[in-house]
N, C-alpha and C. Protein backbone atom coordinates (compact mmCIF):
# COMPACT_ATOMS: atom_id res chain seq x y z
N UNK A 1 2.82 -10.97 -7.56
CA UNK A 1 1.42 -11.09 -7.23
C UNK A 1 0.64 -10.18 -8.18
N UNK A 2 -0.45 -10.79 -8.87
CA UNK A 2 -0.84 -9.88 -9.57
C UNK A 2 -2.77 -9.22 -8.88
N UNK A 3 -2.54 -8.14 -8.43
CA UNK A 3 -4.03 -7.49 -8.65
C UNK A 3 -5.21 -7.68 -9.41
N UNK A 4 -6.19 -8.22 -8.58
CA UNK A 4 -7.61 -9.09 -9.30
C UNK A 4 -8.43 -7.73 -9.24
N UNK A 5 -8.85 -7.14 -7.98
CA UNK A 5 -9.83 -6.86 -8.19
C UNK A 5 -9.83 -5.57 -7.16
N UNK A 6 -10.50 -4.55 -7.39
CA UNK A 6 -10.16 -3.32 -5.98
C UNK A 6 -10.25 -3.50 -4.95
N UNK A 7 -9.54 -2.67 -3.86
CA UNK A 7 -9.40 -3.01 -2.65
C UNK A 7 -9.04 -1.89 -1.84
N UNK A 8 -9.42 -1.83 -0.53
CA UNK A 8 -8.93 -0.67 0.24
C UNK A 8 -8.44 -1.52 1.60
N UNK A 9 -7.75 -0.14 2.56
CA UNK A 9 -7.00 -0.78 3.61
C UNK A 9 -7.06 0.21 3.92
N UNK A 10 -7.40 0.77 5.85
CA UNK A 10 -6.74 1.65 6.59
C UNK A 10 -8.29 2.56 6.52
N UNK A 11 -7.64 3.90 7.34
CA UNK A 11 -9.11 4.95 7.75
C UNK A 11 -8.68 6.05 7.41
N UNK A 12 -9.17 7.12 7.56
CA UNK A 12 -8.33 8.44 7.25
C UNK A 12 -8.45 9.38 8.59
N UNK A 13 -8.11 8.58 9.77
CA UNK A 13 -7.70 8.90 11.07
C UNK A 13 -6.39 9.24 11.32
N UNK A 14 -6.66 10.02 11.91
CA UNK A 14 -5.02 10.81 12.40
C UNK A 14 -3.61 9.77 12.80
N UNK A 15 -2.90 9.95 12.22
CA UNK A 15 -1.76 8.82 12.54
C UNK A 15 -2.24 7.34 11.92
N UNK A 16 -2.96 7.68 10.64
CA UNK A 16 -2.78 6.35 9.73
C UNK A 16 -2.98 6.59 8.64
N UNK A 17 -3.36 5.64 7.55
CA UNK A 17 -3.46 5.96 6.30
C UNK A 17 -4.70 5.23 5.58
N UNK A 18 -5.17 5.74 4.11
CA UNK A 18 -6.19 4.81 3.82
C UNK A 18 -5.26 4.32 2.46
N UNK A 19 -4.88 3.18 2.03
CA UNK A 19 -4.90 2.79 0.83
C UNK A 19 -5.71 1.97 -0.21
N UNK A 20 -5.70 2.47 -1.70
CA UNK A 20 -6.79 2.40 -2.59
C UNK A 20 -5.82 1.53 -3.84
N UNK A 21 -6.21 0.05 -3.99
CA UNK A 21 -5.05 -0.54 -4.84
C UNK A 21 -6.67 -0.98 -5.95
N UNK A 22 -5.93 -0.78 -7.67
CA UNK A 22 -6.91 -1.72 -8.50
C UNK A 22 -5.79 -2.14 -9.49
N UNK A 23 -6.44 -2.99 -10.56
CA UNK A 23 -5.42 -3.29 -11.44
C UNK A 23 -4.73 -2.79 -12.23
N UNK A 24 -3.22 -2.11 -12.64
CA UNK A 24 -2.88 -1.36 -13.24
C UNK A 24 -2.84 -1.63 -14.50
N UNK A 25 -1.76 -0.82 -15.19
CA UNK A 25 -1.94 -0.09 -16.88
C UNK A 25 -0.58 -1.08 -17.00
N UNK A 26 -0.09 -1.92 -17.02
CA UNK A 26 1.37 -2.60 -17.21
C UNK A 26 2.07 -2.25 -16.27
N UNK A 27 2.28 -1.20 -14.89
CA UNK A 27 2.99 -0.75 -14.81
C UNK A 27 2.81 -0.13 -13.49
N UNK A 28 3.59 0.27 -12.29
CA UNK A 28 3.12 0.88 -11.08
C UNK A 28 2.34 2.71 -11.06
N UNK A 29 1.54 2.37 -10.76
CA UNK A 29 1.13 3.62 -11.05
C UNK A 29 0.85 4.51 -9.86
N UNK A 30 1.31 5.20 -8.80
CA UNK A 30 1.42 5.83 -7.84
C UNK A 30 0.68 7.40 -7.05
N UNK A 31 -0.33 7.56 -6.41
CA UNK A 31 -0.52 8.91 -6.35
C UNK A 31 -0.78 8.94 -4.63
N UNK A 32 0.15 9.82 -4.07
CA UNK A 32 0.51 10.03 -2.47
C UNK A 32 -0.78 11.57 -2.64
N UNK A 33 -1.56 11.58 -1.26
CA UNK A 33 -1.87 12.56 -0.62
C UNK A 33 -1.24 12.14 0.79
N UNK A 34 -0.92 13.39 1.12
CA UNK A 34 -0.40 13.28 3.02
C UNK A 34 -0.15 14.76 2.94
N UNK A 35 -0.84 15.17 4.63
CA UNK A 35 -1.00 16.25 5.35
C UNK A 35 0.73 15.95 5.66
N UNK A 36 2.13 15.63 5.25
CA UNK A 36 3.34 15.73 6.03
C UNK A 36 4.03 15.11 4.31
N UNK A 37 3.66 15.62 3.45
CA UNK A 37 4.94 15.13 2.15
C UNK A 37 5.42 15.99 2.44
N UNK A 38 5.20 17.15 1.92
CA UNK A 38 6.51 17.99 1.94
C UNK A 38 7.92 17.79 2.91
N UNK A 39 7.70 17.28 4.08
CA UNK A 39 8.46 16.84 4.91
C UNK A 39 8.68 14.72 4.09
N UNK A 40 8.08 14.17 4.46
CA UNK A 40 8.37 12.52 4.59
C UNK A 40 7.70 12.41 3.13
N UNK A 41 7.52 12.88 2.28
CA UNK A 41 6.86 12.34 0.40
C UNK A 41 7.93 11.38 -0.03
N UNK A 42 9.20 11.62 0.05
CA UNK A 42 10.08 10.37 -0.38
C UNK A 42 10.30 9.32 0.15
N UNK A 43 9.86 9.63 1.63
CA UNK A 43 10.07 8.25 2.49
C UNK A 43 8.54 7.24 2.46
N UNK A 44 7.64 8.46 2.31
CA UNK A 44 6.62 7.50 1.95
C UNK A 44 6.67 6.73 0.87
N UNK A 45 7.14 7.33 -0.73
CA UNK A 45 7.08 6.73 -1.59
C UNK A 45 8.05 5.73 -1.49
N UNK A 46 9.41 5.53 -0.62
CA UNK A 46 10.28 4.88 -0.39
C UNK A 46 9.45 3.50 0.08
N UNK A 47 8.85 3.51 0.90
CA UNK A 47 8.10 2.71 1.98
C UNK A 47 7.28 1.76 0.84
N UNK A 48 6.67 2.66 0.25
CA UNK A 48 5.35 1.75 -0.46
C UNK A 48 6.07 1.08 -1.60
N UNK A 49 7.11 1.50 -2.20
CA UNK A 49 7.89 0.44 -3.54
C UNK A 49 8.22 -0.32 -2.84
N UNK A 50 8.76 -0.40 -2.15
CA UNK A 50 9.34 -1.33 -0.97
C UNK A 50 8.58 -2.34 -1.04
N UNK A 51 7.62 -1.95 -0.25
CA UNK A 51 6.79 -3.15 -0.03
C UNK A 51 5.87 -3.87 -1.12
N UNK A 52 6.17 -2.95 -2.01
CA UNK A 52 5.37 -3.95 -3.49
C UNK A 52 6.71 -4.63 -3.80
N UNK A 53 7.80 -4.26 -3.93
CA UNK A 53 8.65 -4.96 -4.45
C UNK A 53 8.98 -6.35 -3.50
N UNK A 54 8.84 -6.41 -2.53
CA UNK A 54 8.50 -7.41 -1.78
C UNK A 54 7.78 -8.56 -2.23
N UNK A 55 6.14 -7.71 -2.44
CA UNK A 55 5.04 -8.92 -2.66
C UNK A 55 5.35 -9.05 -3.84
N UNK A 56 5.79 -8.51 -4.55
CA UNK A 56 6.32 -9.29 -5.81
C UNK A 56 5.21 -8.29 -7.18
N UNK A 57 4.69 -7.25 -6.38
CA UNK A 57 3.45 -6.81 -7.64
C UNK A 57 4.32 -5.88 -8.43
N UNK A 58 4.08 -5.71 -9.57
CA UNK A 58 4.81 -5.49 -10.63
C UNK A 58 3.52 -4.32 -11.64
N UNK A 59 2.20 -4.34 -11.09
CA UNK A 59 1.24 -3.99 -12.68
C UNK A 59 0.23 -3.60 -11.28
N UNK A 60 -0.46 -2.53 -10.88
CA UNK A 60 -1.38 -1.68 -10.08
C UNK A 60 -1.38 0.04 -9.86
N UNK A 61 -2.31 0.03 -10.12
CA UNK A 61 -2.97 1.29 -9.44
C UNK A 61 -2.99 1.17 -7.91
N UNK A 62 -2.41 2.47 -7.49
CA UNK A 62 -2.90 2.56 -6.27
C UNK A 62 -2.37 4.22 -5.29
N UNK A 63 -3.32 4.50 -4.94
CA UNK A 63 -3.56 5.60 -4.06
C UNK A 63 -3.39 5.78 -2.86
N UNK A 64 -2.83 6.51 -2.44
CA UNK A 64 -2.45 6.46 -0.49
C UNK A 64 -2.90 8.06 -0.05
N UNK A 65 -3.77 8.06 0.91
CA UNK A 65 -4.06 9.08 1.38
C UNK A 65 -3.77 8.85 3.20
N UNK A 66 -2.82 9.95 3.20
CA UNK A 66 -1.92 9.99 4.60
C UNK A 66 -2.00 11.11 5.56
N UNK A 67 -2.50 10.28 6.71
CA UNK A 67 -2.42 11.41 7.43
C UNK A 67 -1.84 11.60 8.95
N UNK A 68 -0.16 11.43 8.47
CA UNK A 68 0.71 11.49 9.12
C UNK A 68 1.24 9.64 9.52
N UNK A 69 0.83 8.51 9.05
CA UNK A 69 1.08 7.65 9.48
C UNK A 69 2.44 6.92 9.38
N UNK A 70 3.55 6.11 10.29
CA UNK A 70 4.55 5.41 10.57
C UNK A 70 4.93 4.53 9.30
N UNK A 71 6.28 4.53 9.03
CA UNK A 71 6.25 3.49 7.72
C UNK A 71 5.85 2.30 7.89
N UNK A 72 6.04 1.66 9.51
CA UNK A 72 5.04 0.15 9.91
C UNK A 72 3.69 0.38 9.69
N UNK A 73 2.65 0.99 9.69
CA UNK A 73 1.73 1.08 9.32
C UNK A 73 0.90 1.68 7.40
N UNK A 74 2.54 2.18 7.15
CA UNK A 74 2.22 2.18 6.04
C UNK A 74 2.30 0.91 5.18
N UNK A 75 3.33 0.36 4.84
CA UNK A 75 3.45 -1.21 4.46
C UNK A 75 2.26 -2.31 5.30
N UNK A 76 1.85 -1.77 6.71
CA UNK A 76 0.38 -2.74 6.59
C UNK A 76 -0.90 -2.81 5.73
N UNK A 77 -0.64 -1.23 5.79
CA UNK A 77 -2.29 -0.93 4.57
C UNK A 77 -1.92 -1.06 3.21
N UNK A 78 -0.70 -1.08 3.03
CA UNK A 78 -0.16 -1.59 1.17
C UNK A 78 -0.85 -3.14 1.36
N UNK A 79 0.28 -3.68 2.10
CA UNK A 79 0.31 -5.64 2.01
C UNK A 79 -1.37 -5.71 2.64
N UNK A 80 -2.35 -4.98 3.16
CA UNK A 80 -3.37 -5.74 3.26
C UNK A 80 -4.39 -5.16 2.34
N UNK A 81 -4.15 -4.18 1.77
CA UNK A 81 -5.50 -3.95 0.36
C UNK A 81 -4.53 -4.85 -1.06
N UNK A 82 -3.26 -4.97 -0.57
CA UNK A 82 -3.27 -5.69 -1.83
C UNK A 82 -3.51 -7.33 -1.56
N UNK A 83 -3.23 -7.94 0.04
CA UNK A 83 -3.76 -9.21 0.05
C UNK A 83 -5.38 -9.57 -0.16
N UNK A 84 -6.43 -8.78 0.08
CA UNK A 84 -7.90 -8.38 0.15
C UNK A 84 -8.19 -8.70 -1.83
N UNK A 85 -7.15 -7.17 -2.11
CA UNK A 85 -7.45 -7.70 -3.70
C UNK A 85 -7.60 -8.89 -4.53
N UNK A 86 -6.59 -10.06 -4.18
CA UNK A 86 -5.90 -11.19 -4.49
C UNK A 86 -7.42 -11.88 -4.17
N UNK A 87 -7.75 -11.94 -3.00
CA UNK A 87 -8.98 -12.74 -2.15
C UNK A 87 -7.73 -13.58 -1.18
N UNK A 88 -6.75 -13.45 -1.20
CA UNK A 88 -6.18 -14.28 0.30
C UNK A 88 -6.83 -13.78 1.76
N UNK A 89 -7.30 -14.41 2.25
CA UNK A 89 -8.06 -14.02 3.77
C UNK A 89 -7.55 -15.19 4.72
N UNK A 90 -6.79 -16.19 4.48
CA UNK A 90 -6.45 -17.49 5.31
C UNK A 90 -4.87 -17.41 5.11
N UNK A 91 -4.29 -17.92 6.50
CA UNK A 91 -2.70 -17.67 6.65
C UNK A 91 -2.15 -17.34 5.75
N UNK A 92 -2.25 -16.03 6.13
CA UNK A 92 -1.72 -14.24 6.10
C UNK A 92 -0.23 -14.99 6.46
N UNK A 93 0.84 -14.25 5.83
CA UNK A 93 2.40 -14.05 5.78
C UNK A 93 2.62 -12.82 6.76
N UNK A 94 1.57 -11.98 7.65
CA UNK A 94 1.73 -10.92 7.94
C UNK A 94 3.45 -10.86 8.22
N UNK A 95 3.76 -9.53 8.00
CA UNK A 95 5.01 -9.23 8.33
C UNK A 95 6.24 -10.21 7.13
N UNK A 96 6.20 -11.15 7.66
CA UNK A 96 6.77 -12.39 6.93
C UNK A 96 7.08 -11.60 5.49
N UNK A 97 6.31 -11.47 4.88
CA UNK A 97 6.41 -11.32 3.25
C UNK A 97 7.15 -10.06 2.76
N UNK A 98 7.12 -9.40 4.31
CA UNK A 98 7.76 -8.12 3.74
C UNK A 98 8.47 -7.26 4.89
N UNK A 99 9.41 -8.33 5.16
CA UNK A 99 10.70 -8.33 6.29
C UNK A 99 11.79 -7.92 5.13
């Protein structure tokens, strides 16, 4: 899937996350804030390749600011600022795409 155009997902409420996806440089380009890396930073970053490698994106920017949120809720705010980006808004794969 390739990244059209910027996009966000999520709040910066306690027990979730906000993610910030635009089009990248060739290449994944990654930057974690979270009030809990030092503890979960690999599992987050674990979480979010994951789920790009899933949707298949290969070339984005994108930013995650965390504050304390579940890896199910992390892979929602990936797969929905990057479905938003695309312009898909009609039958969503939710879950589906990234089982």
């Amino acid at each position: 899937m390739k990244i059209l155009k910027p996009a966000v997902a999520g709040t910066l409420e306690s027990s979730d996350c906000q993610v910030t996806v635009e089009p990248g440089g060739g290449k994944i380009e990654l930057q974690i804030k979270s009030s809990v890396f030092h503890q979960y930073g690999k599992q987050i970053r674990n979480t979010i390749m994951e789920t790009l490698e899933k949707l298949d994106v290969k070339d984005i920017k994108i930013g995650i600011v965390d504050r304390g949120a579940l890896d199910c809720t992390i892979r929602a705010r990936v797969e929905g600022a990057v479905y938003r980006s695309v312009g898909k808004t009609e039958q969503l794969p939710w879950g589906g795409a990234i089982q």
